[in-house]
N, C-alpha and C. Protein backbone atom coordinates (compact mmCIF):
# COMPACT_ATOMS: atom_id res chain seq x y z
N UNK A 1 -10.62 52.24 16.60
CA UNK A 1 -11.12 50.92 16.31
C UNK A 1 -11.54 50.81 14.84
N UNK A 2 -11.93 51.81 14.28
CA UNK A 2 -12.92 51.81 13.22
C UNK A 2 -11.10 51.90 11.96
N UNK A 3 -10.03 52.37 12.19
CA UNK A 3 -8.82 52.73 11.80
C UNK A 3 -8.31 50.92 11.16
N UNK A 4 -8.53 50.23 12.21
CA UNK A 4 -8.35 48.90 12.33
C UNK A 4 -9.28 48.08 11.60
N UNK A 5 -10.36 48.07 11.96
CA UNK A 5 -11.64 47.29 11.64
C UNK A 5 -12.30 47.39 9.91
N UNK A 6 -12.31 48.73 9.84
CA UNK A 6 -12.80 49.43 7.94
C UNK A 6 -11.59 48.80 7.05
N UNK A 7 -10.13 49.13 7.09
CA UNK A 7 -9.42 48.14 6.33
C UNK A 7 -9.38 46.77 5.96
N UNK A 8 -9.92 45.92 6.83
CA UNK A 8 -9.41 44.68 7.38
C UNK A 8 -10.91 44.01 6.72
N UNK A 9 -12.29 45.27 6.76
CA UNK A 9 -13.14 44.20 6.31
C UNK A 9 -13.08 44.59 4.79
N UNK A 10 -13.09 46.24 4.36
CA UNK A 10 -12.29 46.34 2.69
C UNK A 10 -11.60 45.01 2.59
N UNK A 11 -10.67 44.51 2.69
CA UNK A 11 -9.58 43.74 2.29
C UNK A 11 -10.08 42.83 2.51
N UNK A 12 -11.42 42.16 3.32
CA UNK A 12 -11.88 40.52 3.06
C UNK A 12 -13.35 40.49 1.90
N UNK A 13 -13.88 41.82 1.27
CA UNK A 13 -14.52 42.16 0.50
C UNK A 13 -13.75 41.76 -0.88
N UNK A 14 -12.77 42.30 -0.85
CA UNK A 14 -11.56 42.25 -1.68
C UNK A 14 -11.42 40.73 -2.11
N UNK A 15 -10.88 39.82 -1.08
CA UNK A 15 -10.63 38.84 -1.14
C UNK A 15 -11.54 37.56 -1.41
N UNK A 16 -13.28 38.31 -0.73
CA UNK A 16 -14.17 37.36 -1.67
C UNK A 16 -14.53 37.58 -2.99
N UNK A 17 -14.21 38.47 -2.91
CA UNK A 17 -14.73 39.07 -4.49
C UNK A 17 -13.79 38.25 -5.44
N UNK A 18 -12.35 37.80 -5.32
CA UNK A 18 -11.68 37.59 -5.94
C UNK A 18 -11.79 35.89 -5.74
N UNK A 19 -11.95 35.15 -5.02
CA UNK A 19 -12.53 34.09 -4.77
C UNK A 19 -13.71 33.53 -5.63
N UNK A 20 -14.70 34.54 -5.53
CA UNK A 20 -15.94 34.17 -5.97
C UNK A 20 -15.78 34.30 -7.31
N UNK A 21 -15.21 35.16 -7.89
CA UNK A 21 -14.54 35.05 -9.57
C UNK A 21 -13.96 33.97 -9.68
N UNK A 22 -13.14 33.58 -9.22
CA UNK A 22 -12.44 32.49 -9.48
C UNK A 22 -13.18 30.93 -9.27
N UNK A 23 -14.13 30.75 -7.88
CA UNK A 23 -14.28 29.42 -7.90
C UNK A 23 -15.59 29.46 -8.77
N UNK A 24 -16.38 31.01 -9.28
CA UNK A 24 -17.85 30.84 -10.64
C UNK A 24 -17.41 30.50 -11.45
N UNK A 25 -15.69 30.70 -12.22
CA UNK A 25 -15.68 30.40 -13.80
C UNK A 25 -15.10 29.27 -13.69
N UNK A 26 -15.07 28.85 -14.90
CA UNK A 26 -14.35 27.83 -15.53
C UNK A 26 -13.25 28.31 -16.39
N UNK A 27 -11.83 27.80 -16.25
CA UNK A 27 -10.79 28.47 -16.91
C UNK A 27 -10.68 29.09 -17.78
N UNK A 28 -11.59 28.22 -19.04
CA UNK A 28 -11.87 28.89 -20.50
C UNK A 28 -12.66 30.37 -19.84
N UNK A 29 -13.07 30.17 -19.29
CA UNK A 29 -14.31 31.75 -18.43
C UNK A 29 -13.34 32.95 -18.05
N UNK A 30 -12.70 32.30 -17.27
CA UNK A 30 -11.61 33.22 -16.94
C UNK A 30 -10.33 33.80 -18.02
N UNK A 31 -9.97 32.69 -18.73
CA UNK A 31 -9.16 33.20 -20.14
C UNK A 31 -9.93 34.15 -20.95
N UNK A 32 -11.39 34.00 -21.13
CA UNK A 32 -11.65 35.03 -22.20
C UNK A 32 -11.99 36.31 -21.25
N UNK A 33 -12.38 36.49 -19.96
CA UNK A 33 -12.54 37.80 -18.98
C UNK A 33 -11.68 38.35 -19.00
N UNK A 34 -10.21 37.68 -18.71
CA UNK A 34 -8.97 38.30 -18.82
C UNK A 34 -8.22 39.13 -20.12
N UNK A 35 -9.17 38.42 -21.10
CA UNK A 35 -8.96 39.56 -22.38
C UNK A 35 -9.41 40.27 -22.85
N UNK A 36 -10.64 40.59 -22.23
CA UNK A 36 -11.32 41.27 -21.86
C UNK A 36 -10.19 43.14 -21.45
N UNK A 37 -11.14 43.79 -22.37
CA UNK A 37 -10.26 45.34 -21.49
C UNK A 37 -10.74 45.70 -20.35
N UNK A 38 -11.97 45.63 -19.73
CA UNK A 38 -12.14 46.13 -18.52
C UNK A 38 -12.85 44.52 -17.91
N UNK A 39 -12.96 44.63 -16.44
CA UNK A 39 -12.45 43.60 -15.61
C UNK A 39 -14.38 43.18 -15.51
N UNK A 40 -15.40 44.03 -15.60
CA UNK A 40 -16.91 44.19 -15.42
C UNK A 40 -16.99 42.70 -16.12
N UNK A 41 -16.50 42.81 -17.47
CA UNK A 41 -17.08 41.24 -17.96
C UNK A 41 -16.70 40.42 -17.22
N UNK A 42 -15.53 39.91 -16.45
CA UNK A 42 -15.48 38.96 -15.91
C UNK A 42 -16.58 39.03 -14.32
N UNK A 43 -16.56 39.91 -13.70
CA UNK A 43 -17.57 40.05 -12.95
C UNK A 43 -18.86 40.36 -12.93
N UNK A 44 -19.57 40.46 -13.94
CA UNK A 44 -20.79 39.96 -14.44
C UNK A 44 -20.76 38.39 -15.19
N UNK A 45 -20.34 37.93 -15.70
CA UNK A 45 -20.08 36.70 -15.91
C UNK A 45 -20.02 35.61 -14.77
N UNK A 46 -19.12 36.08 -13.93
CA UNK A 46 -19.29 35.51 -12.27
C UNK A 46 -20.55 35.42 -11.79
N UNK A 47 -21.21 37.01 -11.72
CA UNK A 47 -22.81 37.16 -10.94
C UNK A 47 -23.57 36.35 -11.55
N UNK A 48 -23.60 36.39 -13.14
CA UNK A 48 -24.59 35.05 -13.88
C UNK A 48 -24.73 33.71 -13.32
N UNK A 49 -23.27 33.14 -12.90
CA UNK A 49 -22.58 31.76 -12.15
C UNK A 49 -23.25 31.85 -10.48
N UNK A 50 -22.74 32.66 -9.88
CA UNK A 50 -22.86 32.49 -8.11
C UNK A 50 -23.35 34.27 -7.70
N UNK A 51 -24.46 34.70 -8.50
CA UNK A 51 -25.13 35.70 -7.77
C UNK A 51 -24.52 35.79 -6.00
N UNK A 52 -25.51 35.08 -5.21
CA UNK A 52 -25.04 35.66 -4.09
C UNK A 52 -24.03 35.11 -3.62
N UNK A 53 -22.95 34.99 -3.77
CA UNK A 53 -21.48 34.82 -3.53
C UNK A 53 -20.82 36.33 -3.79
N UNK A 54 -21.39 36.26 -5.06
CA UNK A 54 -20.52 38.17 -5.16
C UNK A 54 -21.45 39.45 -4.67
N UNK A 55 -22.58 39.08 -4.36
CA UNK A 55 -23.45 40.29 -3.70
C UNK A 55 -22.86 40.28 -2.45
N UNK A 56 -22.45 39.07 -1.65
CA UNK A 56 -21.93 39.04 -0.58
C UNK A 56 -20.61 39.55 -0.17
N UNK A 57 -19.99 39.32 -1.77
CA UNK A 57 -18.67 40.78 -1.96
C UNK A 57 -18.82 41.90 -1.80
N UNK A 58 -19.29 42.24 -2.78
CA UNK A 58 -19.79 43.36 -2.77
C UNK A 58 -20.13 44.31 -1.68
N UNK A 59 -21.32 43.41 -0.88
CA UNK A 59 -21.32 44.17 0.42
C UNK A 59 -20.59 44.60 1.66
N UNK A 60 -19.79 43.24 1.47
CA UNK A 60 -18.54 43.37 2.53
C UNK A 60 -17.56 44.11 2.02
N UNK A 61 -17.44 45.30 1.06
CA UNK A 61 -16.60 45.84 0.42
C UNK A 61 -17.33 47.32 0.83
N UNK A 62 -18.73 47.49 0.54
CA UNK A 62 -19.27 48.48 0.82
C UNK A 62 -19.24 48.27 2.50
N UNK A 63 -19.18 47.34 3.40
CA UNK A 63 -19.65 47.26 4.54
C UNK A 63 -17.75 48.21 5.00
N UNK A 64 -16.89 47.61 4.67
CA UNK A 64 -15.96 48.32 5.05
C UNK A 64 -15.29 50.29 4.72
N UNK A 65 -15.91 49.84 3.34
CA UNK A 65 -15.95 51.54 3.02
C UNK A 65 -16.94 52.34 3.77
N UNK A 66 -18.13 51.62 4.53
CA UNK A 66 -18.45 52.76 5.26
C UNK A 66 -18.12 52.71 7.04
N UNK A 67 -17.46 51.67 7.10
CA UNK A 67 -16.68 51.59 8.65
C UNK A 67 -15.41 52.59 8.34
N UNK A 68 -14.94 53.21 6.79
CA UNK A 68 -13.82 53.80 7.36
C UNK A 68 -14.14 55.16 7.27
N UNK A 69 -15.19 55.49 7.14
CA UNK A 69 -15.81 57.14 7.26
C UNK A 69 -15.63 57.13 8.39
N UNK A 70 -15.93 56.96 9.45
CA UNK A 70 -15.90 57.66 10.53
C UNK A 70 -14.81 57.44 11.59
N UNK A 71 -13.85 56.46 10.82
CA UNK A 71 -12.54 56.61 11.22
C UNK A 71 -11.64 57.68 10.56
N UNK A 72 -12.06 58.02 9.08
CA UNK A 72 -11.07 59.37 8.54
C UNK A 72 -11.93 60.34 9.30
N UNK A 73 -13.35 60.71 9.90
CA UNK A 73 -13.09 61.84 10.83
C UNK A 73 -12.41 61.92 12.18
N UNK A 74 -12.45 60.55 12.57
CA UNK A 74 -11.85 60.17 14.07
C UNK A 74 -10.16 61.30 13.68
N UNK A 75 -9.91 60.10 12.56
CA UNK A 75 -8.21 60.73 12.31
C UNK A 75 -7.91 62.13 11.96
N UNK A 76 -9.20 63.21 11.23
CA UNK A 76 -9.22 64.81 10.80
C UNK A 76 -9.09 65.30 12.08
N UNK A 77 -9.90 64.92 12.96
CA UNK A 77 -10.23 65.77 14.40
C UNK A 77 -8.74 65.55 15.41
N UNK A 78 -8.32 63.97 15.10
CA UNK A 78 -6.84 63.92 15.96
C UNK A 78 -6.00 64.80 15.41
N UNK A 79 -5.93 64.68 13.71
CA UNK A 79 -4.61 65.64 13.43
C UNK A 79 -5.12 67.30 13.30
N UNK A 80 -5.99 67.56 13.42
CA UNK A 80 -6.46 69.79 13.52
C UNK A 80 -6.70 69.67 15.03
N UNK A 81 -6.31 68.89 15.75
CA UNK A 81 -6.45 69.09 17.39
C UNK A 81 -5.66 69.37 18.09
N UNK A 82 -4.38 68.65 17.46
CA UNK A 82 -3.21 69.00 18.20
C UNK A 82 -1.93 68.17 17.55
N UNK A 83 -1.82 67.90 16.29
CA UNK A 83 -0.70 67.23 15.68
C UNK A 83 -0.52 68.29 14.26
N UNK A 84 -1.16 69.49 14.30
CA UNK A 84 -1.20 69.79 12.80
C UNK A 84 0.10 71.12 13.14
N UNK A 85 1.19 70.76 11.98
CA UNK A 85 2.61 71.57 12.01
C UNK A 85 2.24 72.86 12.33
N UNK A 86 1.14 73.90 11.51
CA UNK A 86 1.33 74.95 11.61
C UNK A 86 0.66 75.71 12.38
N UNK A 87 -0.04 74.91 13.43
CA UNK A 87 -0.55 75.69 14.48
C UNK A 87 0.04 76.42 15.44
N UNK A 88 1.30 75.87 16.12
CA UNK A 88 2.37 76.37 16.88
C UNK A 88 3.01 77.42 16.57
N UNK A 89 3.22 77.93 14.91
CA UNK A 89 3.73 78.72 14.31
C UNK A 89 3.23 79.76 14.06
N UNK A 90 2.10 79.61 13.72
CA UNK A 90 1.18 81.12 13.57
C UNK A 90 1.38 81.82 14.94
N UNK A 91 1.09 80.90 16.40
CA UNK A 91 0.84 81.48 17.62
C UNK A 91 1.95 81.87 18.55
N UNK A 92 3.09 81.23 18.09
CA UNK A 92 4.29 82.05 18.88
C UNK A 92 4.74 83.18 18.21
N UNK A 93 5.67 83.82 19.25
CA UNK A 93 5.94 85.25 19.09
C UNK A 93 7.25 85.19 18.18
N UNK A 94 6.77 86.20 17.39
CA UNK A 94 8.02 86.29 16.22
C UNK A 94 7.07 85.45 14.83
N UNK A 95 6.20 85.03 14.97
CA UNK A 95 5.54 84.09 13.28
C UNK A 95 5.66 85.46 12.58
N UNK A 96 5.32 84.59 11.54
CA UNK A 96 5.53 84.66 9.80
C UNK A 96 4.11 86.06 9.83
N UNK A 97 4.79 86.98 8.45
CA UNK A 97 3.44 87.81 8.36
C UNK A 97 2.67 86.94 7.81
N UNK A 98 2.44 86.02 7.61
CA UNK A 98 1.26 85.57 6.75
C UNK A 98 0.56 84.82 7.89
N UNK A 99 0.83 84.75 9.02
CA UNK A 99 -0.16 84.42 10.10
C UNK A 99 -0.93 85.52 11.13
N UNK A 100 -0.54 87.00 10.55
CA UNK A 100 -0.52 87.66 11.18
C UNK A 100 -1.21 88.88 10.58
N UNK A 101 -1.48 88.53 9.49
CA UNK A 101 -2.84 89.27 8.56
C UNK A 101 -3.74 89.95 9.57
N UNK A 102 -4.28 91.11 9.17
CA UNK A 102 -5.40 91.64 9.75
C UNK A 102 -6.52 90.95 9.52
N UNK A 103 -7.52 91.07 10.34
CA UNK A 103 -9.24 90.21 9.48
C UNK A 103 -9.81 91.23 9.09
N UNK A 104 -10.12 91.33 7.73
CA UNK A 104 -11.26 91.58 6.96
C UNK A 104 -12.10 92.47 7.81
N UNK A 105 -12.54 93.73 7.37
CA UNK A 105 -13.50 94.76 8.20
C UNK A 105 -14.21 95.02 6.85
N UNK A 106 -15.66 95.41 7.27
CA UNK A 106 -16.60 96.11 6.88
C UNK A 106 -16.10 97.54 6.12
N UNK A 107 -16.97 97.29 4.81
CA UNK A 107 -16.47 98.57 4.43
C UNK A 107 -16.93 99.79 4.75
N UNK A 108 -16.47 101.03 4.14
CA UNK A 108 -17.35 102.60 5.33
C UNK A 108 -18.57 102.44 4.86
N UNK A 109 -19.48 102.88 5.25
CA UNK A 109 -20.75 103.30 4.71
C UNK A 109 -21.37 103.72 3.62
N UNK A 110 -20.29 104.46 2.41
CA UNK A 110 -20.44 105.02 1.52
C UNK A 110 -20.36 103.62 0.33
N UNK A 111 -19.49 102.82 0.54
CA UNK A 111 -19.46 101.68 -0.41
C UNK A 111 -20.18 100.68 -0.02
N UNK A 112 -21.30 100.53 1.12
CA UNK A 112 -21.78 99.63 1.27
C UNK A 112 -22.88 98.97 0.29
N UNK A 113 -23.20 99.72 -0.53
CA UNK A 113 -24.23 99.86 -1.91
C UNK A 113 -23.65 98.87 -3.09
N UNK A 114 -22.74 99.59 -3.38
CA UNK A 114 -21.04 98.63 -3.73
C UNK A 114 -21.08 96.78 -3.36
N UNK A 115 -20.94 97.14 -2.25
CA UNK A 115 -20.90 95.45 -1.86
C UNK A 115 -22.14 94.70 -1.33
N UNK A 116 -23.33 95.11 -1.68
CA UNK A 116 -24.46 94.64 -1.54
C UNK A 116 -25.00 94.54 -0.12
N UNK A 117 -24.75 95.37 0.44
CA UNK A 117 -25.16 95.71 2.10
C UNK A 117 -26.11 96.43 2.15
N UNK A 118 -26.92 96.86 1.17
CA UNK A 118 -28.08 98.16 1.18
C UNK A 118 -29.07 97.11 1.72
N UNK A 119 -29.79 98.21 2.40
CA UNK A 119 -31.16 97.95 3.02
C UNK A 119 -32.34 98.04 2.27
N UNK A 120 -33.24 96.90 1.84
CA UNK A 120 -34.54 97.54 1.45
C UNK A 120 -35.40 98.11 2.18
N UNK A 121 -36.21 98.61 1.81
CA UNK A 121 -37.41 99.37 2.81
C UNK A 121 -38.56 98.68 1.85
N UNK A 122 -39.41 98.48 2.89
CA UNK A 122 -40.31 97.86 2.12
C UNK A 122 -41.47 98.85 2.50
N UNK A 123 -42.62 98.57 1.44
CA UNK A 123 -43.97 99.76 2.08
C UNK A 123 -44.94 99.11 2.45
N UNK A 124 -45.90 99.18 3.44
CA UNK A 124 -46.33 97.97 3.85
C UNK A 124 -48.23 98.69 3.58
């Protein structure tokens, strides 16, 4: 749902935002924003005109970016669950050595000093 719903309100965030620029300026407003190198002047120029028209963007822009968080985990957990290519491959017979690595063991006792495994003793 959230796959559906987080795009759809992004994209009407989108669409007021671009609205509300357009019906705050006045053409000359918009001709000099547009020559403008970055797009901020024309949308502060707007907020000066119709404040809450574009806060109301704004939010509905943030309101959809956070409806689609928990649809990209919905979609992580569908695809490492059971759609992800190389799971099948590691686990049938005959895979690749590189699925088939040993795990990592402890080193002997003598290098454990080495890799920071020593014990303090404390004196109490």
């Amino acid at each position: 749902m959230a796959l559906i719903l987080g795009p759809v309100v992004m994209c009407a965030g989108y669409l007021l935002r671009h609205l509300s620029t357009v019906t705050a300026l006045t053409p000359q407003q918009q001709a000099w924003a547009e020559a403008q190198p970055f797009a901020a002047y024309g949308q502060l120029l707007a907020y000066s005109s119709e404040p809450a028209l574009l806060t109301l963007s704004y939010a509905v822009f943030a309101l959809g970016a956070i409806l689609l968080f928990p649809a990209f985990v919905a979609l992580a957990q569908r695809v490492g669950g059971g759609l992800a290519f190389w799971g099948p491959l590691c686990w049938s017979p005959g895979s690749s050595p590189a699925c088939t690595s040993p795990a990592p063991t402890r080193p002997p006792s003598s290098s454990r000093r080495s890799w920071g495994w020593s014990r303090r003793r404390t004196r109490s």
